[in-house]
C-alpha atoms as a PDB file:
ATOM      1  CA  UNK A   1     127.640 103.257  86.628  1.00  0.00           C
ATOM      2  CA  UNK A   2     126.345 104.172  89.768  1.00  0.00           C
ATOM      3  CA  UNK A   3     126.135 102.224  92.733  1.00  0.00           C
ATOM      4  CA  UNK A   4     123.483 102.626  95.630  1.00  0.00           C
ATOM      5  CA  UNK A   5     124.625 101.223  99.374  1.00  0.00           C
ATOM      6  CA  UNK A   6     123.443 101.590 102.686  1.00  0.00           C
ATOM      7  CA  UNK A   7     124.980 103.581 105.497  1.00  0.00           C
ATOM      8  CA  UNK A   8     128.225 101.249 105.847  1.00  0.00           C
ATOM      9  CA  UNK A   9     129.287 102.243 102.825  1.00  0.00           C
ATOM     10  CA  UNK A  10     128.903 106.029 103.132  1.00  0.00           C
ATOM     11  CA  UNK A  11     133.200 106.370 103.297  1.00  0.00           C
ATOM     12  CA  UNK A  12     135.246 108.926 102.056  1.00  0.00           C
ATOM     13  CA  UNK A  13     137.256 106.264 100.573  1.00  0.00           C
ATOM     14  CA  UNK A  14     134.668 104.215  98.663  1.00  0.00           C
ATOM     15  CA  UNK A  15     133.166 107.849  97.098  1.00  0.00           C
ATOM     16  CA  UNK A  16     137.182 108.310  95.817  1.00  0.00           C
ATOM     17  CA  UNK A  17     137.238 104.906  94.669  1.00  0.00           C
ATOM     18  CA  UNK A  18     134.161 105.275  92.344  1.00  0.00           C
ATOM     19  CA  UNK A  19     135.073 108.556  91.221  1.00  0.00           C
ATOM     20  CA  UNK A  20     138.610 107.728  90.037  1.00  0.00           C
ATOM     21  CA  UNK A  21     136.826 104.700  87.961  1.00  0.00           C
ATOM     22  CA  UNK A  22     134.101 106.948  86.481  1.00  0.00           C
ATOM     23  CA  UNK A  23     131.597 105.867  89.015  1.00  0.00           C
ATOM     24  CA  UNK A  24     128.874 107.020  90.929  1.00  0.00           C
ATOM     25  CA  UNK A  25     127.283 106.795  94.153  1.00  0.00           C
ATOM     26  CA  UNK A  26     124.121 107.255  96.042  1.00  0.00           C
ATOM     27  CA  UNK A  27     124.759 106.422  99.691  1.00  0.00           C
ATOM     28  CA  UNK A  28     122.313 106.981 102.675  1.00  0.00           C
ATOM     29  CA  UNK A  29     123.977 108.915 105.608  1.00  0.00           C
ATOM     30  CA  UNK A  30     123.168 107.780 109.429  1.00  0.00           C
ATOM     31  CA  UNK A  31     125.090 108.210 112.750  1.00  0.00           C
ATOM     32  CA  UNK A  32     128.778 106.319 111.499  1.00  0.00           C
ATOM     33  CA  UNK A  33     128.786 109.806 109.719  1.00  0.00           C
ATOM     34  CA  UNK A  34     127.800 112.586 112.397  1.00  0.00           C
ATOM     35  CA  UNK A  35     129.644 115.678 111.295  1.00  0.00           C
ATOM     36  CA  UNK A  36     127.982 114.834 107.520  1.00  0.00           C
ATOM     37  CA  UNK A  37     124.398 114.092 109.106  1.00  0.00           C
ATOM     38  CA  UNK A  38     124.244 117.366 110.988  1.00  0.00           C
ATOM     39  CA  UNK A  39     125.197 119.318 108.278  1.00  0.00           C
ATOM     40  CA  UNK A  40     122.940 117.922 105.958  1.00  0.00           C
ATOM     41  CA  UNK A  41     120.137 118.239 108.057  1.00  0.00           C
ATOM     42  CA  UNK A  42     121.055 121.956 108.107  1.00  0.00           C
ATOM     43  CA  UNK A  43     120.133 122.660 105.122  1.00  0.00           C
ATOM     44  CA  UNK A  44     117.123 124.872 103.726  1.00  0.00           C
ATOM     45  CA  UNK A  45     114.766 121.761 103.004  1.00  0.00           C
ATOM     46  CA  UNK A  46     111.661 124.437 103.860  1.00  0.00           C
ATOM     47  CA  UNK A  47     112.997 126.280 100.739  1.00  0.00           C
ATOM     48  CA  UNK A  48     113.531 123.261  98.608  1.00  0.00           C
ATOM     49  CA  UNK A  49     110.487 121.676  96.425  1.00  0.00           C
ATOM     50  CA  UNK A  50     110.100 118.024  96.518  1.00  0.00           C
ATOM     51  CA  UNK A  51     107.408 115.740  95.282  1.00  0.00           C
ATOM     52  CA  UNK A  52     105.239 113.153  96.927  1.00  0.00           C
ATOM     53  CA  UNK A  53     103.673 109.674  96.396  1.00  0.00           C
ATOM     54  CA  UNK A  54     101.374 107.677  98.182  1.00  0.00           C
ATOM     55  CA  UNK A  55     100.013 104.239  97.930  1.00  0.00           C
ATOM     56  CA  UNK A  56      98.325 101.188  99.794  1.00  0.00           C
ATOM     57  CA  UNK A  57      98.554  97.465  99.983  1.00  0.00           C
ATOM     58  CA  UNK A  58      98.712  94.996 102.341  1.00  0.00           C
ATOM     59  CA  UNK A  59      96.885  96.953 105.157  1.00  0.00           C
ATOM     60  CA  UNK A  60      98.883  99.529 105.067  1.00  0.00           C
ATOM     61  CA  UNK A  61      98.818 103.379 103.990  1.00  0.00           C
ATOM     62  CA  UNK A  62     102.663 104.792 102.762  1.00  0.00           C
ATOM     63  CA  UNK A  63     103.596 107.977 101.354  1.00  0.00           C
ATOM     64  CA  UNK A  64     106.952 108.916 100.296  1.00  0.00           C
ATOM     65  CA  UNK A  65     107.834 113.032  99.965  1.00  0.00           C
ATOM     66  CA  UNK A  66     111.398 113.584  98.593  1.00  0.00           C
ATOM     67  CA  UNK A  67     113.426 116.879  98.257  1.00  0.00           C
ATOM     68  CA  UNK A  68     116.927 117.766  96.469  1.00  0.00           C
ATOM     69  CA  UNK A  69     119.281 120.032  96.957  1.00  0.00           C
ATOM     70  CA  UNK A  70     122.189 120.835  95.005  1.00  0.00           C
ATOM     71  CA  UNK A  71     125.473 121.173  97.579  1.00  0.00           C
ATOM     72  CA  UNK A  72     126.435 124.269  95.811  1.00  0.00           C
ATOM     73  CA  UNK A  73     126.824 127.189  97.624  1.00  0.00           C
ATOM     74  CA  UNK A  74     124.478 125.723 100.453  1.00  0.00           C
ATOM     75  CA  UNK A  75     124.907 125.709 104.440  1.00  0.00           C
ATOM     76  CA  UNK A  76     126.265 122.372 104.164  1.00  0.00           C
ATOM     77  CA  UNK A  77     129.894 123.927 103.146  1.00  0.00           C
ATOM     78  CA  UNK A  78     129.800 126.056 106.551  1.00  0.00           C
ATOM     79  CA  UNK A  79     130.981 122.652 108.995  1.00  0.00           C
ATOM     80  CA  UNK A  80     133.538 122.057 106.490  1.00  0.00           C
ATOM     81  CA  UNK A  81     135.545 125.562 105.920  1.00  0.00           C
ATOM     82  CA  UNK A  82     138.416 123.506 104.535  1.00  0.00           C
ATOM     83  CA  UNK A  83     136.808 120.609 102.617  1.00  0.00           C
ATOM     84  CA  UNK A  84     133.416 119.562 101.112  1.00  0.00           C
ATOM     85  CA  UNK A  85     130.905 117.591 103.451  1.00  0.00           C
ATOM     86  CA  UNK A  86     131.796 114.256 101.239  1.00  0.00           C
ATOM     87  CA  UNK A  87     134.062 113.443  98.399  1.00  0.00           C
ATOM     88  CA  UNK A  88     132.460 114.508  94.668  1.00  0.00           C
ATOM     89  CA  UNK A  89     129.153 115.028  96.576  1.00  0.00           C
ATOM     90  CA  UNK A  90     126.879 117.056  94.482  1.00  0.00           C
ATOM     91  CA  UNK A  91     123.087 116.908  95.600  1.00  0.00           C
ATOM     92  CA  UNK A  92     121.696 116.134  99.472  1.00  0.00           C
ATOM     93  CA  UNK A  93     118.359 113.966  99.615  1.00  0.00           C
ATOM     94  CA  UNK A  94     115.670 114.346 101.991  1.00  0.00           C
ATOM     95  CA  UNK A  95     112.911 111.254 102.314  1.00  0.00           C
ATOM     96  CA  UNK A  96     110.450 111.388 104.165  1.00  0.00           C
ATOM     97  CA  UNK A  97     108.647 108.097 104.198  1.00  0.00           C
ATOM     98  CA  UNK A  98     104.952 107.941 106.607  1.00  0.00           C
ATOM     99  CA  UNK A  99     103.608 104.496 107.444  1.00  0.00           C
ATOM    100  CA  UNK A 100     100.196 103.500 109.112  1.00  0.00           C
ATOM    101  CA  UNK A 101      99.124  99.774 109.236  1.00  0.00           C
ATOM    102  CA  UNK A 102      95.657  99.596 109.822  1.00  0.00           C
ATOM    103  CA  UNK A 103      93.991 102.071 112.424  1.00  0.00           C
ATOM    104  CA  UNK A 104      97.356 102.141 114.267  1.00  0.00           C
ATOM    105  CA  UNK A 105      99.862 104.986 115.180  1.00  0.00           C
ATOM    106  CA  UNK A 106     101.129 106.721 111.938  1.00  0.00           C
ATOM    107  CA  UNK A 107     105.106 106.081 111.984  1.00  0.00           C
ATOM    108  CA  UNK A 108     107.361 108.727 110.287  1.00  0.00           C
ATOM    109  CA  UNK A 109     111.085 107.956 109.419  1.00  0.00           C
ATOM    110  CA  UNK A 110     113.402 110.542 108.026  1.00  0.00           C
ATOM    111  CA  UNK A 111     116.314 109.502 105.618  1.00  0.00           C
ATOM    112  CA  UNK A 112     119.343 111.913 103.898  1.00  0.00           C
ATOM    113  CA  UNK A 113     121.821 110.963 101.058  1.00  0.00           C
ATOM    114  CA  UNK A 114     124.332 111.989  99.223  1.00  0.00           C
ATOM    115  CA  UNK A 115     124.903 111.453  95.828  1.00  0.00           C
ATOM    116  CA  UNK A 116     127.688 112.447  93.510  1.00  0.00           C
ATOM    117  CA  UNK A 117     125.108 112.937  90.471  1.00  0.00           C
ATOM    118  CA  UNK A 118     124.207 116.048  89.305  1.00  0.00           C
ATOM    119  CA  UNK A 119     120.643 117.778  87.995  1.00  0.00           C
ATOM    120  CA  UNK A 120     121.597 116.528  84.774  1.00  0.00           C
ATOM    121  CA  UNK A 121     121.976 113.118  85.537  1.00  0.00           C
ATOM    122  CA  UNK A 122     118.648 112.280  87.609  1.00  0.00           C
ATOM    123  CA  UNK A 123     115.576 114.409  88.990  1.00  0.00           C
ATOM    124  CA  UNK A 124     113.947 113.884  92.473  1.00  0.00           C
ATOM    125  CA  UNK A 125     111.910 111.049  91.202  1.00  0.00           C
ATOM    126  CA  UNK A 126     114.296 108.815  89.524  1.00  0.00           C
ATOM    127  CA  UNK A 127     116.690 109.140  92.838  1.00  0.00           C
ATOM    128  CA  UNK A 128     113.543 108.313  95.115  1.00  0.00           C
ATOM    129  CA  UNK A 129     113.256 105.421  92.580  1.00  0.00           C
ATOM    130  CA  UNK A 130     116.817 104.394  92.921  1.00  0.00           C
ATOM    131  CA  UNK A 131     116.760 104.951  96.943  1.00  0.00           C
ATOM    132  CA  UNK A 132     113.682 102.892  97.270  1.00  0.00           C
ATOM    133  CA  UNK A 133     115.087  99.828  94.760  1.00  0.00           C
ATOM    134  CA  UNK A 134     117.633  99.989  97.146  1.00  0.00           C
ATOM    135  CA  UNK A 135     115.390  99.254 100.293  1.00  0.00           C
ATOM    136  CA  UNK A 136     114.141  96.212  98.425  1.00  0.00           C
ATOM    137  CA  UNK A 137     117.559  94.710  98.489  1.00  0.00           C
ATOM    138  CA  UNK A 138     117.447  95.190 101.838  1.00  0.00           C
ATOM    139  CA  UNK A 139     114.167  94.029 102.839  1.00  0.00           C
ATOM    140  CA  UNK A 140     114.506  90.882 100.802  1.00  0.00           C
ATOM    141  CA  UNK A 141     118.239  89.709 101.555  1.00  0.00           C
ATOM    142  CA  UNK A 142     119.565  91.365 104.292  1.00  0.00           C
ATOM    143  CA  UNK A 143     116.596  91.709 106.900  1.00  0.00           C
ATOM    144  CA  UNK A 144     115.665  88.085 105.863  1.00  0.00           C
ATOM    145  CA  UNK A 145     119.452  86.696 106.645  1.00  0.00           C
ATOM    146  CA  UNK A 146     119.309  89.552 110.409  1.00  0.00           C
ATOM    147  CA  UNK A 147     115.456  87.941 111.405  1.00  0.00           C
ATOM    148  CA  UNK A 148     114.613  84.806 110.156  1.00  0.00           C
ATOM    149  CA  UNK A 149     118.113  83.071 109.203  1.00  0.00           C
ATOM    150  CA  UNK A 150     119.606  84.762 112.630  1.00  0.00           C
ATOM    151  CA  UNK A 151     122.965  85.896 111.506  1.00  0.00           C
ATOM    152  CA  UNK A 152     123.477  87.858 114.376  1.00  0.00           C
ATOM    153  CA  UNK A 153     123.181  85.575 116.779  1.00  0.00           C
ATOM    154  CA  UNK A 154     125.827  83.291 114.628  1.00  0.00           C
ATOM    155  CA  UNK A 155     128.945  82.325 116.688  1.00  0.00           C
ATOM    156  CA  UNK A 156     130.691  81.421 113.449  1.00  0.00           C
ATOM    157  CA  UNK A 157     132.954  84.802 113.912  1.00  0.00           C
ATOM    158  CA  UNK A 158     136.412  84.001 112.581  1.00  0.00           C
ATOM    159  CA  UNK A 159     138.449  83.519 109.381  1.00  0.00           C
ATOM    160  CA  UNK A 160     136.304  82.493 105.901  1.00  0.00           C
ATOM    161  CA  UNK A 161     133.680  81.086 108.216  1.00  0.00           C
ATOM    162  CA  UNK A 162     131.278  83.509 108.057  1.00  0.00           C
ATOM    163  CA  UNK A 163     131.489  84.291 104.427  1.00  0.00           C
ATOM    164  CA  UNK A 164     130.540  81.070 103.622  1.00  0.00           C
ATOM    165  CA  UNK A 165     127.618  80.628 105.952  1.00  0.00           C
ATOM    166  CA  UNK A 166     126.602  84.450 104.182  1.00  0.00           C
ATOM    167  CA  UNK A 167     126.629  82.312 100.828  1.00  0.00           C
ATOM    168  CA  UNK A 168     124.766  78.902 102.253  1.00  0.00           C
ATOM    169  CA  UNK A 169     122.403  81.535 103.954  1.00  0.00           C
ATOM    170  CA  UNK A 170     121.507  83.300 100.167  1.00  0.00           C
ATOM    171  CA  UNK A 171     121.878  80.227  98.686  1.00  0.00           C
ATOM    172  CA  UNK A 172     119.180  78.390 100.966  1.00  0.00           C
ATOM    173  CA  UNK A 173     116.665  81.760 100.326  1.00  0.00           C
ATOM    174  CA  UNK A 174     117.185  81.661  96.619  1.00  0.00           C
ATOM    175  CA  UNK A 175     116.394  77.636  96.459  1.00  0.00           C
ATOM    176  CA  UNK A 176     113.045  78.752  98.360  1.00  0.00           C
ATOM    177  CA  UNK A 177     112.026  81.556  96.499  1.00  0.00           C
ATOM    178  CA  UNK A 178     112.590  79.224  93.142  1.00  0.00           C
ATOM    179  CA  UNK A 179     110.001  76.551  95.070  1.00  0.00           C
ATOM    180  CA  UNK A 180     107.585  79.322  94.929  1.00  0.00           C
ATOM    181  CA  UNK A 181     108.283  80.917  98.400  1.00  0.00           C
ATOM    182  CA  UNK A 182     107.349  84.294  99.322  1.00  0.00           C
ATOM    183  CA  UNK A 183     107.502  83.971 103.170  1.00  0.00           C
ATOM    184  CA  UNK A 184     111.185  82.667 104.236  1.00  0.00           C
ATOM    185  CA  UNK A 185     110.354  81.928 107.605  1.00  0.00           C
ATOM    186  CA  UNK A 186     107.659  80.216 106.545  1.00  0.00           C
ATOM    187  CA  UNK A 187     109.583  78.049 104.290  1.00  0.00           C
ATOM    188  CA  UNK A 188     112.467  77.529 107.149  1.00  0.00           C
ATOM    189  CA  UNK A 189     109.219  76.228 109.202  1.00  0.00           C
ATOM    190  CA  UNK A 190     108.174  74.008 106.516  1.00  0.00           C
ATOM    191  CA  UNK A 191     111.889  72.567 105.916  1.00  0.00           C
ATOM    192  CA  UNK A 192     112.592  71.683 109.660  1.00  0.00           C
ATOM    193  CA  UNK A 193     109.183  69.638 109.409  1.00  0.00           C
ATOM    194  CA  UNK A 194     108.947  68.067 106.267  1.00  0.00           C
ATOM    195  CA  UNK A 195     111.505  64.798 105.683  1.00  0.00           C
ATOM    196  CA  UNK A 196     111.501  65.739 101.816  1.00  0.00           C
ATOM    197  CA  UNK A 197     110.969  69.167 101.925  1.00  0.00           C
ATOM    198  CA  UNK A 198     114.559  70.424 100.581  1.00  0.00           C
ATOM    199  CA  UNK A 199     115.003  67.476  98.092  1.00  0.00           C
ATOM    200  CA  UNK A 200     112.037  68.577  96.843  1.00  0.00           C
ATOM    201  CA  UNK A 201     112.896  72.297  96.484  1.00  0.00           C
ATOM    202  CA  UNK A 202     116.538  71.185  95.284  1.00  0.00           C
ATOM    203  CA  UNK A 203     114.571  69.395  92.379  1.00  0.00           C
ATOM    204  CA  UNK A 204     111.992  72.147  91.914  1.00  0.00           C
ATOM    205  CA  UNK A 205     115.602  74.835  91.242  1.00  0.00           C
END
């Protein structure tokens, strides 16, 4: 099995947890892991080939260029004379992902990951493929419970309290995508001014 997760999750403890069960991970690396980071972003990605895909929709132009590196016998050992840079990490990921809505400003966003998986196991596309399912989950639960539901501005803080609201949060954006929602904050708008608006989506799920 392998499990994808965001930067939270990029722990020495969770990688040693899914290798003593047979597991593996793919886990983005940000600033909670700085040591890891800089050495990854040491590495030769001049030298390394990667592939590329782009694509429109919805007024905007993407492309997505991704390289691999096998951990190896790379730079990424030199930080780390006494250890490896991560528990059963195998291969480094560089994405690359530009974005330009319209006529506006091109925006560029670099990513790195680790992943415990070998050449073997997955080429640069089907880890791209993986990485970028994993944005989806993002985009469509988390950012939707951040921005429109507002969990960080919840002052439920302590004991089960804001597990629960977590689940009545995912529950409420499940009931509106089974009504036949695509926008969330749309369908919050349309709830707080219809009378029969969540009957009626109860009834639709």
């Amino acid at each position: 099995m392998l499990v994808t997760a965001d930067a939270l999750h990029c722990q020495r403890a969770h990688a040693d947890f899914l290798a003593t069960h047979a597991g593996h991970y793919l886990f983005t690396v940000k600033g909670n892991q700085p040591l890891l980071r800089q050495a990854l972003m040491r590495l030769p990605w001049a030298q390394a080939p990667g592939t590329r895909r782009r694509g429109t929709g919805h007024g905007r132009t993407e492309s997505r260029s991704i390289k691999v590196i096998d951990l190896d016998g790379t730079p990424a050992q030199d930080p780390f004379p006494a250890q490896d840079p991560f528990p059963h990490a195998r291969r480094a990921i560089k994405v690359v992902r530009r974005r330009r809505v319209g006529a506006g400003k091109t925006s560029v966003e670099i990513v790195y990951a680790v992943t415990s998986l070998d050449h073997r196991a997955a080429d640069s596309r089907l880890l791209g493929h993986w990485l970028q399912g994993h944005w989806a989950i993002e985009n469509n639960v988390h950012r939707v419970r951040d921005v429109p539901q507002r969990e960080d501005a919840s002052r439920i803080r302590v004991g089960a309290g804001p597990q629960l609201m977590a689940a009545l949060r995912n529950t409420a954006t499940n009931i509106a995508r089974l009504d036949g929602h695509t926008n969330i904050a749309a369908a919050q708008r349309t709830a707080a001014w219809s009378p029969t608006a969540i009957t009626d989506a109860l009834n639709t799920a």
